[in-house]
PDB file of N, CA and C in Angstrom:
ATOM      1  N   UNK A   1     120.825 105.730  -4.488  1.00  0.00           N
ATOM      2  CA  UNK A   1     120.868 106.056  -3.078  1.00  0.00           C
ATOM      3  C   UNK A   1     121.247 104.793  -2.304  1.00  0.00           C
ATOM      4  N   UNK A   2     122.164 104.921  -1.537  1.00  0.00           N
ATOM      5  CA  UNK A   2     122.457 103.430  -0.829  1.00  0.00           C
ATOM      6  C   UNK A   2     121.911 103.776   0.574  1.00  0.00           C
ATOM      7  N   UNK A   3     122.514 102.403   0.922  1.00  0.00           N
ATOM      8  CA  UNK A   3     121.460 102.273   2.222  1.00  0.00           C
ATOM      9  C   UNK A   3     121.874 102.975   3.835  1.00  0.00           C
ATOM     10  N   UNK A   4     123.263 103.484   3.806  1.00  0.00           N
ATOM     11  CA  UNK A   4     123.934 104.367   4.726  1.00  0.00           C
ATOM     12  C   UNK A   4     123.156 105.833   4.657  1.00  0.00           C
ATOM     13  N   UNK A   5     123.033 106.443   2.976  1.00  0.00           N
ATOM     14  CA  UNK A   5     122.134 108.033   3.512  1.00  0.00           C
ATOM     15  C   UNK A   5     121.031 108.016   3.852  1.00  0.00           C
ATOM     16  N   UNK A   6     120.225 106.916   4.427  1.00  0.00           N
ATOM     17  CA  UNK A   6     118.671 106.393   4.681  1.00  0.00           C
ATOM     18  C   UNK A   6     118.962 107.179   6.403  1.00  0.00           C
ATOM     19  N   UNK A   7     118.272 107.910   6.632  1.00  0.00           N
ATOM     20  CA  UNK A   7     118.323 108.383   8.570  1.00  0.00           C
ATOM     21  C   UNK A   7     117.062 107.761   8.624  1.00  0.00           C
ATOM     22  N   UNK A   8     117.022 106.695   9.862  1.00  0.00           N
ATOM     23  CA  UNK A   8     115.713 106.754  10.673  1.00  0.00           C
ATOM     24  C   UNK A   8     115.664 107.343  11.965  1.00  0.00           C
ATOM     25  N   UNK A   9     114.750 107.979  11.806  1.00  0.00           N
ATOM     26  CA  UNK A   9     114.229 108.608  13.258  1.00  0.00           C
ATOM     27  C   UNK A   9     114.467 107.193  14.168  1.00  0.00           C
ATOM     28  N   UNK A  10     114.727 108.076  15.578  1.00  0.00           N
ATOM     29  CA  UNK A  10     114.962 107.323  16.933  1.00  0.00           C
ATOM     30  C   UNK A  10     113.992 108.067  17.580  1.00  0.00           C
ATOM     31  N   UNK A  11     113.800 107.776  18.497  1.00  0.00           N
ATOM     32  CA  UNK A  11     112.995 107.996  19.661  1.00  0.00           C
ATOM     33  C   UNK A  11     113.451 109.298  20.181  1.00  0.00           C
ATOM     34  N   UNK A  12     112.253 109.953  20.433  1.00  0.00           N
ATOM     35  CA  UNK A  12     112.663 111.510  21.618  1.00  0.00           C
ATOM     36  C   UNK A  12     112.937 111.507  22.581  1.00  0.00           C
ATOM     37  N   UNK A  13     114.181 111.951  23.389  1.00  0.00           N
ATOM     38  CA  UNK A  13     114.461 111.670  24.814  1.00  0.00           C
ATOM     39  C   UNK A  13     114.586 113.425  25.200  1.00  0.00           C
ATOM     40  N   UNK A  14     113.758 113.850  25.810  1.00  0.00           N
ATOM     41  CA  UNK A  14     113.564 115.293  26.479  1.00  0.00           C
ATOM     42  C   UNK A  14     114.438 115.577  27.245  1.00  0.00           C
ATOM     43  N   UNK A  15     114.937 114.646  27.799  1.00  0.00           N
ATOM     44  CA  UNK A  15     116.339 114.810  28.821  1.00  0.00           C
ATOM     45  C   UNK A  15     117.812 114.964  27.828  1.00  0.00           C
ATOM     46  N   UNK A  16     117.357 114.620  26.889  1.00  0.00           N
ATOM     47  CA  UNK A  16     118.819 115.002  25.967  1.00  0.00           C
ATOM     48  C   UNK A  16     119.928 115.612  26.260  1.00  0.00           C
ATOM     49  N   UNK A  17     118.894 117.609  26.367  1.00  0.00           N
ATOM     50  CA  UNK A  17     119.723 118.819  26.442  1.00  0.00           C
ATOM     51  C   UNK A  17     120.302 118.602  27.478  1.00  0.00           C
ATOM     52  N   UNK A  18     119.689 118.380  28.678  1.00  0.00           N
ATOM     53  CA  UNK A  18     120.015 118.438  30.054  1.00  0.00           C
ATOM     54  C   UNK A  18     121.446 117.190  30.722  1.00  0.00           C
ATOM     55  N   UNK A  19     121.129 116.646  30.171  1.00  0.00           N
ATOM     56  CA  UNK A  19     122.368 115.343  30.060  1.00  0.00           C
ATOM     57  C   UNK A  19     123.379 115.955  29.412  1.00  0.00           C
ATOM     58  N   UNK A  20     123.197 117.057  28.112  1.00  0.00           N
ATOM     59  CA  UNK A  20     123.796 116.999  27.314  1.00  0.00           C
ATOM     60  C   UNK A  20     125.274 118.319  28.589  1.00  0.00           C
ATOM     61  N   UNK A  21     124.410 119.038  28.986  1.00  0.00           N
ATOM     62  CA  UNK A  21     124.892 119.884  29.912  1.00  0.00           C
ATOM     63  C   UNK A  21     125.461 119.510  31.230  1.00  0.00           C
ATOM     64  N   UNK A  22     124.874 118.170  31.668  1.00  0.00           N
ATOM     65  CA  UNK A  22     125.524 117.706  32.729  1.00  0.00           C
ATOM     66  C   UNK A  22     126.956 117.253  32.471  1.00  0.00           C
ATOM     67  N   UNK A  23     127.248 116.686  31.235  1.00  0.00           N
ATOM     68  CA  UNK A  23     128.248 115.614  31.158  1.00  0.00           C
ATOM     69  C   UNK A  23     129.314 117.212  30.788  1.00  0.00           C
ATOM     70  N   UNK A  24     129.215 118.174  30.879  1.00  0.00           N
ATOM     71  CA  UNK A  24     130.162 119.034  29.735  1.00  0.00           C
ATOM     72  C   UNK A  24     130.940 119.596  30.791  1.00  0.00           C
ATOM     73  N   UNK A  25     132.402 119.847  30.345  1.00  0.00           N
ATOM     74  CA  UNK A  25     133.279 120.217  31.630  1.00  0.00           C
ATOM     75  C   UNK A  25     133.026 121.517  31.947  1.00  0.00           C
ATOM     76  N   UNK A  26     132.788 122.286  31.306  1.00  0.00           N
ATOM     77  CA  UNK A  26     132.561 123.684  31.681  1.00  0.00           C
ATOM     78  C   UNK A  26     131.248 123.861  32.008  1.00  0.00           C
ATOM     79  N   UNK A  27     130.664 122.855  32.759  1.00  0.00           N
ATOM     80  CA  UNK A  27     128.826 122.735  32.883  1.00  0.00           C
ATOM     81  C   UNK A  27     128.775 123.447  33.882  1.00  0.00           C
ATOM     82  N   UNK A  28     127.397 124.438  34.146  1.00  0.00           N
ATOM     83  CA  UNK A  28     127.120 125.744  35.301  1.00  0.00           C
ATOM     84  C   UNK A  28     126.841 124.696  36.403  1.00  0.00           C
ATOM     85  N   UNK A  29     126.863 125.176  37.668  1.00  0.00           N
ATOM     86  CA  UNK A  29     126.037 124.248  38.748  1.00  0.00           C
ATOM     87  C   UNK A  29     124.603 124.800  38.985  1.00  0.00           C
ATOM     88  N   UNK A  30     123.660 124.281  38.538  1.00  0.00           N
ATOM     89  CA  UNK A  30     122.162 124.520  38.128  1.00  0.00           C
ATOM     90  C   UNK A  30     121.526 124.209  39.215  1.00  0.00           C
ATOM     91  N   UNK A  31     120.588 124.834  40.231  1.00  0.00           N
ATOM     92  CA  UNK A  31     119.375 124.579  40.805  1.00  0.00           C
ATOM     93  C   UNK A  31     118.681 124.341  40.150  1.00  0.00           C
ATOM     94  N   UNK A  32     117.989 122.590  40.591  1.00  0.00           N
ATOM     95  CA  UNK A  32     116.921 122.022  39.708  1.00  0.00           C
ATOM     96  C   UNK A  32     115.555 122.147  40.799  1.00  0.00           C
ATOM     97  N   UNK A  33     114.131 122.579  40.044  1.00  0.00           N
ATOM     98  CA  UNK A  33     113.299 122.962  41.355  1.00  0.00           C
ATOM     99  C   UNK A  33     112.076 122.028  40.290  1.00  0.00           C
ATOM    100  N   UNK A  34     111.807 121.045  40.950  1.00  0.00           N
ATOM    101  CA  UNK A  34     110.803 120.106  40.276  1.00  0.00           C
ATOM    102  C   UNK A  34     109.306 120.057  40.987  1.00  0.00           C
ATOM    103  N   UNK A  35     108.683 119.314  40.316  1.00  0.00           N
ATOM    104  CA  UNK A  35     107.154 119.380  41.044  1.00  0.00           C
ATOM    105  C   UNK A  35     107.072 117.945  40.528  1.00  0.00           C
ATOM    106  N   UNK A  36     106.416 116.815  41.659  1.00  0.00           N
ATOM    107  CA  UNK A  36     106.248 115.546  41.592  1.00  0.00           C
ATOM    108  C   UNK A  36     104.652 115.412  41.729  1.00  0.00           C
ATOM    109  N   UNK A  37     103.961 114.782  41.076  1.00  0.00           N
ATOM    110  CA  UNK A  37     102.571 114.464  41.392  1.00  0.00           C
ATOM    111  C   UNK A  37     102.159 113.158  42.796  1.00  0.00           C
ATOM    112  N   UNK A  38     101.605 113.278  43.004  1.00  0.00           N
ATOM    113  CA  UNK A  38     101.362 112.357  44.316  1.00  0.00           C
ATOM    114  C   UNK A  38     100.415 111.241  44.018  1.00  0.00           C
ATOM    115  N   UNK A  39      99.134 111.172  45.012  1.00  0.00           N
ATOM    116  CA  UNK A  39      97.927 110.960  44.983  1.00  0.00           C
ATOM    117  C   UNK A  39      96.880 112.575  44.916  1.00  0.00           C
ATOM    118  N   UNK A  40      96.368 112.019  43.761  1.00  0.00           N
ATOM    119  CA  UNK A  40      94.864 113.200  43.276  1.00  0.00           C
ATOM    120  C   UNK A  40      95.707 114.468  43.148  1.00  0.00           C
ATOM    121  N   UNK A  41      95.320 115.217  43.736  1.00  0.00           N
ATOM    122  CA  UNK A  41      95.620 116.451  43.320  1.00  0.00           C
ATOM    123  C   UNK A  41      97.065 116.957  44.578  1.00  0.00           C
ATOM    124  N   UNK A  42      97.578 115.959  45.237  1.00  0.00           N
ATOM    125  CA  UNK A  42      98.309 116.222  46.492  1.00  0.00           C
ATOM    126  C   UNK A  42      99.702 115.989  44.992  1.00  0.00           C
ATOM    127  N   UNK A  43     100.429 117.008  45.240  1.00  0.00           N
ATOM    128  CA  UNK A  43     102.000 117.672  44.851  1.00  0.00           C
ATOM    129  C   UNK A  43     103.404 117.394  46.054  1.00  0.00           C
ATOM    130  N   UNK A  44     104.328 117.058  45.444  1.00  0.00           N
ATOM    131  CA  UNK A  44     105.527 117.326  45.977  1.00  0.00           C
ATOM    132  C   UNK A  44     106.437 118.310  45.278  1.00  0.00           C
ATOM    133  N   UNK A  45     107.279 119.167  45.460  1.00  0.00           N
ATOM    134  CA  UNK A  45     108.123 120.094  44.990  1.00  0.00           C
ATOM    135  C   UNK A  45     109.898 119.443  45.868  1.00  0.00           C
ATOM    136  N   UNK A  46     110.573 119.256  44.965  1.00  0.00           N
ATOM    137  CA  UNK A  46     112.100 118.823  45.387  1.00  0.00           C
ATOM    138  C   UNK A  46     113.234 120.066  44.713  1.00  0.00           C
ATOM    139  N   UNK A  47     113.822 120.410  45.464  1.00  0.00           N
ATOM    140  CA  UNK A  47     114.924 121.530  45.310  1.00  0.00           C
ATOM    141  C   UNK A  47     116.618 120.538  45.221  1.00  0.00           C
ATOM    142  N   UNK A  48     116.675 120.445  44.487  1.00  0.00           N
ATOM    143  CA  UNK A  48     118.286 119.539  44.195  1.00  0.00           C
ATOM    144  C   UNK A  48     119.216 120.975  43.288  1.00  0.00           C
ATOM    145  N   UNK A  49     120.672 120.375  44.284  1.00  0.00           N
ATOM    146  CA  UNK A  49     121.685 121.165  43.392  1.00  0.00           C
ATOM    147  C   UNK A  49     122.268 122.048  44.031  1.00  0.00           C
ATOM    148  N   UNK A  50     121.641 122.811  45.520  1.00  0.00           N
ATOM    149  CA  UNK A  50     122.239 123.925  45.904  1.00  0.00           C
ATOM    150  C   UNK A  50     124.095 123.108  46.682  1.00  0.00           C
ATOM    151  N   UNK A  51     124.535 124.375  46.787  1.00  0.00           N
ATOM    152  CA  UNK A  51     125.866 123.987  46.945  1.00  0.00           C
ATOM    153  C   UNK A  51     125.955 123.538  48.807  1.00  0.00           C
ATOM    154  N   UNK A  52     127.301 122.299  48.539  1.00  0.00           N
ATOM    155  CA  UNK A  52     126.923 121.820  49.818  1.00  0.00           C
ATOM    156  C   UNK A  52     127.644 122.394  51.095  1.00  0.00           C
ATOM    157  N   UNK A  53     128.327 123.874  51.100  1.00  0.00           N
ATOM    158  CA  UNK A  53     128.355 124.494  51.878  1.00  0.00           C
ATOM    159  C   UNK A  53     127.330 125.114  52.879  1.00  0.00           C
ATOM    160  N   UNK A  54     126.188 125.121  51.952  1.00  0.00           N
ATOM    161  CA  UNK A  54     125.089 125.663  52.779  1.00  0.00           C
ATOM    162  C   UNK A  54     124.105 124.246  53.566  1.00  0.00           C
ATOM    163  N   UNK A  55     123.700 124.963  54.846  1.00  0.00           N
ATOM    164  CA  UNK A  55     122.938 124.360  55.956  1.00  0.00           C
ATOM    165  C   UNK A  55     121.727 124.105  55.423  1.00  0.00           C
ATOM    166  N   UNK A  56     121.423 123.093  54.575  1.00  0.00           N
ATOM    167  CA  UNK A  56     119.903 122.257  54.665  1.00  0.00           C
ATOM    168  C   UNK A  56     119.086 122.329  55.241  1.00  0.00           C
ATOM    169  N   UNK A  57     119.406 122.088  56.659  1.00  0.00           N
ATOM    170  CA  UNK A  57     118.272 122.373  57.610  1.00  0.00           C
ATOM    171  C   UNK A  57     117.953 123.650  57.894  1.00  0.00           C
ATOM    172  N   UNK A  58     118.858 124.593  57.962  1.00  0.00           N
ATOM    173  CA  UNK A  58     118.580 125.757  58.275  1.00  0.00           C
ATOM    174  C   UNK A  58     117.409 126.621  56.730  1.00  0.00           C
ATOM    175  N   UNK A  59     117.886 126.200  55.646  1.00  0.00           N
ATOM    176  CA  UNK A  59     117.132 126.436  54.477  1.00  0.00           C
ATOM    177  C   UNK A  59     115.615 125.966  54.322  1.00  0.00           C
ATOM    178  N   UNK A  60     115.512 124.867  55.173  1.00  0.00           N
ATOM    179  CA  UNK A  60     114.612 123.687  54.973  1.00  0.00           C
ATOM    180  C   UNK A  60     113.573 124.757  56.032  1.00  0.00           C
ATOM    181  N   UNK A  61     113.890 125.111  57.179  1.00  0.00           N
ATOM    182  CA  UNK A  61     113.357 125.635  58.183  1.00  0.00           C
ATOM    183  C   UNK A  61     112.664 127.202  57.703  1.00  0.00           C
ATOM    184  N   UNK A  62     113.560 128.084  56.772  1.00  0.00           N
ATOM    185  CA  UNK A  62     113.081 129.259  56.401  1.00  0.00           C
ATOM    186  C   UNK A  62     111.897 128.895  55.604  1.00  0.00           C
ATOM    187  N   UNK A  63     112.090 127.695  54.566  1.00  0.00           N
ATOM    188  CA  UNK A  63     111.345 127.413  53.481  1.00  0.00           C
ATOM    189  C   UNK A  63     109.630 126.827  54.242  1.00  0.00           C
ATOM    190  N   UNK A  64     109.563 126.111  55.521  1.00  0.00           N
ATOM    191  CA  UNK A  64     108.723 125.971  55.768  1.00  0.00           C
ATOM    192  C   UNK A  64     108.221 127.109  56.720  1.00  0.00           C
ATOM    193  N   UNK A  65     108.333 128.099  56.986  1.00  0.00           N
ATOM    194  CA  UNK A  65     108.144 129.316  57.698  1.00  0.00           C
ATOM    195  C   UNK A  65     107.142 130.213  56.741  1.00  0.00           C
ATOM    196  N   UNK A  66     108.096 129.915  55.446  1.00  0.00           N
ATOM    197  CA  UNK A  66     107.749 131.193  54.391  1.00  0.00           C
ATOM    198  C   UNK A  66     106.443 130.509  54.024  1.00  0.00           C
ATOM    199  N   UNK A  67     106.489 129.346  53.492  1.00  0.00           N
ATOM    200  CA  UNK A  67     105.555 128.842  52.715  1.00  0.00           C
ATOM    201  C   UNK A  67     104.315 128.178  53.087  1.00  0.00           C
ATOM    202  N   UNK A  68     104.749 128.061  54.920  1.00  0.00           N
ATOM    203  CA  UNK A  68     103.479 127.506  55.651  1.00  0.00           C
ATOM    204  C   UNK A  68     103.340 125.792  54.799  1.00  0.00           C
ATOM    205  N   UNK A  69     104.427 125.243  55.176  1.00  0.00           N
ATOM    206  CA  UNK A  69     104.122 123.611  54.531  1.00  0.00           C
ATOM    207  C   UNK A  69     105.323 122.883  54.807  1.00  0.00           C
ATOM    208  N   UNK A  70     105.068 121.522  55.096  1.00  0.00           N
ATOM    209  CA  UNK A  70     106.013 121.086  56.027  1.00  0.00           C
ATOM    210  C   UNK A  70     107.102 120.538  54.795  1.00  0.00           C
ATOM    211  N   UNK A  71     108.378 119.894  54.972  1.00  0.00           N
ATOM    212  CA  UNK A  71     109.239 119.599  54.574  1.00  0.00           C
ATOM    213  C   UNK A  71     110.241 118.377  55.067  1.00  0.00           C
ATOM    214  N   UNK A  72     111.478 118.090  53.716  1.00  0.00           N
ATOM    215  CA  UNK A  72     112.455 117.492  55.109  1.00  0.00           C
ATOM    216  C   UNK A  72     113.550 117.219  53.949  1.00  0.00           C
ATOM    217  N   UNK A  73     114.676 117.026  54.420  1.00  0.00           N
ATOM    218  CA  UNK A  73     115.606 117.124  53.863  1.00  0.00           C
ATOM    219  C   UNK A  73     116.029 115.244  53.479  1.00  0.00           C
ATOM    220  N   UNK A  74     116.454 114.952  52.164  1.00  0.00           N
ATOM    221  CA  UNK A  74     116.268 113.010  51.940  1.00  0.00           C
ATOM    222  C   UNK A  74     117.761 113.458  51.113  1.00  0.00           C
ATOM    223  N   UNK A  75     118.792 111.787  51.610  1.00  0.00           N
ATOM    224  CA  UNK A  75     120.022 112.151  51.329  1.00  0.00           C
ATOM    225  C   UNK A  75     119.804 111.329  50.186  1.00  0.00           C
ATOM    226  N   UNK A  76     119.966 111.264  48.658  1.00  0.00           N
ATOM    227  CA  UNK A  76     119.738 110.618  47.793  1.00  0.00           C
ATOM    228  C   UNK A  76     121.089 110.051  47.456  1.00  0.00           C
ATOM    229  N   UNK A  77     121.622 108.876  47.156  1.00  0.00           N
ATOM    230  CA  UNK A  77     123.008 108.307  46.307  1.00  0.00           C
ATOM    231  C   UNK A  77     123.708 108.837  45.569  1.00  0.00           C
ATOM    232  N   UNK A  78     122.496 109.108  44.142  1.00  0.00           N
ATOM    233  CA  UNK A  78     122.944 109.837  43.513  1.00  0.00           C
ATOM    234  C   UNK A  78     123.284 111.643  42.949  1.00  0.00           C
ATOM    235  N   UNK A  79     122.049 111.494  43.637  1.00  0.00           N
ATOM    236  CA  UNK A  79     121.684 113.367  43.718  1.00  0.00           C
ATOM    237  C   UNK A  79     122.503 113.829  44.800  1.00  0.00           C
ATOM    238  N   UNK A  80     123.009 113.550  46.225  1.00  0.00           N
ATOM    239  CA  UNK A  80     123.429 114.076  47.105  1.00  0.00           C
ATOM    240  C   UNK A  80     122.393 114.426  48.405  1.00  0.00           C
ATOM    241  N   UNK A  81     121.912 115.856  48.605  1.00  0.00           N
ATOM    242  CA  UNK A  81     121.013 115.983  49.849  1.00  0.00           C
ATOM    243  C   UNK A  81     120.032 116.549  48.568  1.00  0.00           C
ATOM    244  N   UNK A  82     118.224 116.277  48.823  1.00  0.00           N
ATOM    245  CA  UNK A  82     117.449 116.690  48.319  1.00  0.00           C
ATOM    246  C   UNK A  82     116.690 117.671  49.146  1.00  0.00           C
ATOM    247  N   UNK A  83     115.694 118.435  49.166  1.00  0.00           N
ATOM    248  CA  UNK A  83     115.353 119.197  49.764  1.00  0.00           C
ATOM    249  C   UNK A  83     113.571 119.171  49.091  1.00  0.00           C
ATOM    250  N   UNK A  84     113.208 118.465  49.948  1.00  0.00           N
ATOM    251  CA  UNK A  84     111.495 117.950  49.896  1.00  0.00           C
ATOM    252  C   UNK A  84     110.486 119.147  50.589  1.00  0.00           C
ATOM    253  N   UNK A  85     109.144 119.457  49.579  1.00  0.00           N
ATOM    254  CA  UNK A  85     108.646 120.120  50.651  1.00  0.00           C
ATOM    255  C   UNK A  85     106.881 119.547  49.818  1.00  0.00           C
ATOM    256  N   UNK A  86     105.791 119.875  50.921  1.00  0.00           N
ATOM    257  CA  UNK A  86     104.478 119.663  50.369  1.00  0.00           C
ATOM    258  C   UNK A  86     104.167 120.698  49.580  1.00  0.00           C
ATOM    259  N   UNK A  87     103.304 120.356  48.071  1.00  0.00           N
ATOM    260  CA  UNK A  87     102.614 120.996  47.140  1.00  0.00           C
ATOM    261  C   UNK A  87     103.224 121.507  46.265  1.00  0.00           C
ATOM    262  N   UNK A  88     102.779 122.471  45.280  1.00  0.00           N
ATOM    263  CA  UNK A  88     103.576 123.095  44.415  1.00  0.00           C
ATOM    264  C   UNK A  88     103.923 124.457  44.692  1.00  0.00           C
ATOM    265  N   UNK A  89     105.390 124.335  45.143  1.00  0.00           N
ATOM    266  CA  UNK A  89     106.723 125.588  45.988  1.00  0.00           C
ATOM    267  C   UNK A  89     107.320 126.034  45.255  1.00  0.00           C
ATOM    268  N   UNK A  90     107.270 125.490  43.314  1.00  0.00           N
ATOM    269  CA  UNK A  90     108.347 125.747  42.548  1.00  0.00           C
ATOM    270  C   UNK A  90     108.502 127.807  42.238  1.00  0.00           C
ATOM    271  N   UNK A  91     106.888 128.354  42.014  1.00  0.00           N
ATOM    272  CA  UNK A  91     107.529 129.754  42.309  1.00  0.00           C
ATOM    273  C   UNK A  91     108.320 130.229  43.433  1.00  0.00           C
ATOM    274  N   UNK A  92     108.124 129.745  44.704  1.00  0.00           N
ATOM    275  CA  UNK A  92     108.105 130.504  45.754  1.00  0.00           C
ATOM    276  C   UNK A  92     109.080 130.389  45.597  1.00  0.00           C
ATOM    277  N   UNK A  93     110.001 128.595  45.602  1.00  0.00           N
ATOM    278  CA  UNK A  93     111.408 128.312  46.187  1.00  0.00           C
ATOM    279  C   UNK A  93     112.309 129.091  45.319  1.00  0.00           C
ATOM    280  N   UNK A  94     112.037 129.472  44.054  1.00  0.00           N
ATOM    281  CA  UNK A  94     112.669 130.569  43.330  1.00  0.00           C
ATOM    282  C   UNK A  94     112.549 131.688  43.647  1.00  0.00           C
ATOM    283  N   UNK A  95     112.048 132.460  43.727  1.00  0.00           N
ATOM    284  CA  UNK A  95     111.619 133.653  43.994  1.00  0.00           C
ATOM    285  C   UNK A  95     112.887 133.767  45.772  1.00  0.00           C
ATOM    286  N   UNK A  96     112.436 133.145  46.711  1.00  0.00           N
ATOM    287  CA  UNK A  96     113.156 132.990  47.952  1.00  0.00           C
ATOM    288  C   UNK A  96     114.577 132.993  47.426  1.00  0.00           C
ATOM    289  N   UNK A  97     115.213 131.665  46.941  1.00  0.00           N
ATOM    290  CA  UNK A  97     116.498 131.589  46.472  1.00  0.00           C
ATOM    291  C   UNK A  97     117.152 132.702  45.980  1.00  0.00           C
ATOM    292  N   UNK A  98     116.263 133.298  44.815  1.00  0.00           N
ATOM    293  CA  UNK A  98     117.138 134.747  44.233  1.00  0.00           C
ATOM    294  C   UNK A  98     116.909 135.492  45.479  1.00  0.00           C
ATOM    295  N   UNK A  99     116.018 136.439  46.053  1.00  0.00           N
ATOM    296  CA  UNK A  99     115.944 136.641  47.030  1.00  0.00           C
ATOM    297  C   UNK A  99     116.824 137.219  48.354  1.00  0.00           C
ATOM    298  N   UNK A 100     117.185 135.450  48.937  1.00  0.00           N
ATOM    299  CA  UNK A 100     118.449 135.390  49.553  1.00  0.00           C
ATOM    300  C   UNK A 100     119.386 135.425  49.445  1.00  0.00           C
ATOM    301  N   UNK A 101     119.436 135.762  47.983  1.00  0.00           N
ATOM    302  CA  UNK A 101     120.920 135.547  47.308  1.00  0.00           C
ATOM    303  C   UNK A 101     122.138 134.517  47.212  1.00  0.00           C
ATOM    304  N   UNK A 102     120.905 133.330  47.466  1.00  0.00           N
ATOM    305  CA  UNK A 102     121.663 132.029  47.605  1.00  0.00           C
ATOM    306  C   UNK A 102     122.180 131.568  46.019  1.00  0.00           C
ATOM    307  N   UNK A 103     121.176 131.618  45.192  1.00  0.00           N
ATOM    308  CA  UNK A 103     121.754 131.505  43.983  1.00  0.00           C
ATOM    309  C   UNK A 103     120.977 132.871  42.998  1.00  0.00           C
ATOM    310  N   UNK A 104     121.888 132.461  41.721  1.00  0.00           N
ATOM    311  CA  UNK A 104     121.422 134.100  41.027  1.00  0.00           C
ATOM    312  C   UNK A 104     120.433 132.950  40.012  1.00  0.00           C
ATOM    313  N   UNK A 105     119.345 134.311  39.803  1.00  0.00           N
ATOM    314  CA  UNK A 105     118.319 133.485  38.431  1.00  0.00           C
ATOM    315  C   UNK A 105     118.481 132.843  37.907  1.00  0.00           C
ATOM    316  N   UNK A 106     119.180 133.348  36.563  1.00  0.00           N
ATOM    317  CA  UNK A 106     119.230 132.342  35.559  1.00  0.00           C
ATOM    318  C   UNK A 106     120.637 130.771  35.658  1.00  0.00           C
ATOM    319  N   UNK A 107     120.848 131.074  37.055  1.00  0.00           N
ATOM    320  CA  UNK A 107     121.144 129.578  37.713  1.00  0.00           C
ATOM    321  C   UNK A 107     120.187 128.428  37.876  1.00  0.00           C
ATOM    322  N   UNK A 108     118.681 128.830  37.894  1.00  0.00           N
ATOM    323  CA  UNK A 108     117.421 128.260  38.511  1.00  0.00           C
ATOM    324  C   UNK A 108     117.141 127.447  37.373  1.00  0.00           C
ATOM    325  N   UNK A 109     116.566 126.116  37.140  1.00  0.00           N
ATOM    326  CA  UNK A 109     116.003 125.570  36.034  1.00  0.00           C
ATOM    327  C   UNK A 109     114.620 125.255  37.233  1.00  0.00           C
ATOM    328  N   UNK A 110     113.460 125.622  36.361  1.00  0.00           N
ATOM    329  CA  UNK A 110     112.378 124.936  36.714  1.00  0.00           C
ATOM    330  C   UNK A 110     111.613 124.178  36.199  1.00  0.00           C
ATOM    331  N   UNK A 111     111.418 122.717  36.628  1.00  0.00           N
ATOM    332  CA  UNK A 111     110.868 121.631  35.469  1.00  0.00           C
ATOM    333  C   UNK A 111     109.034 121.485  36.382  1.00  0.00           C
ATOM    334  N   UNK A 112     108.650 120.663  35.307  1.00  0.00           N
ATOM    335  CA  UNK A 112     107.386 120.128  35.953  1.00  0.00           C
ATOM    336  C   UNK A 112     106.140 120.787  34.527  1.00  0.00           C
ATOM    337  N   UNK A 113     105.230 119.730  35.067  1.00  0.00           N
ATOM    338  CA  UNK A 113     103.973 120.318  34.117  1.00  0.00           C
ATOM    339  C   UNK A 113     103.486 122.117  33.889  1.00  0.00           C
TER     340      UNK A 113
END
């Protein structure tokens, strides 16, 4: 046996798939709907990805109506416009999105614990 058919394991990177899908030319445009931990038990929920035809603020405004929790829209470098709101929104902001028919389901990725 020489020393080329030897595989060592590397390290797990969970972001793999998701990279693996970003970089691909025929890649879907995915709503990403995350949940950020704070201090103690205080949550953030971030909505990245929707298309930038649509009004932010006007989205931002339904979303704090529906959900009773304040929000705000943060222009990120790399991400583009993010869409911030307090606690964990990740059902709702799905549920709303299909909904409105802003995006279809299985467009939605939802990450977080």
């Amino acid at each position: 046996m020489s020393d080329q058919d030897i595989q060592i394991p590397g390290a797990f990177d969970p972001f793999a798939d998701a990279n693996a899908e970003d970089s691909g030319a025929g890649s879907k445009d995915y709503v990403h709907v995350r949940v950020q931990q704070r201090n103690g038990r205080k949550s953030l929920t971030t909505v990245q990805g929707l298309k930038k035809e649509f009004n932010y603020n006007k989205i931002l405004k339904d979303f704090k109506k529906e959900f009773c929790c304040n929000g705000t829209v943060v222009q990120d470098p790399e991400l583009g416009q993010v869409i911030q709101l307090q606690g964990d929104q990740r059902k709702n902001v799905s549920q709303f999105l299909v909904q409105a028919g802003v995006v279809k389901k299985d467009l939605i990725k939802i990450h977080g614990f």
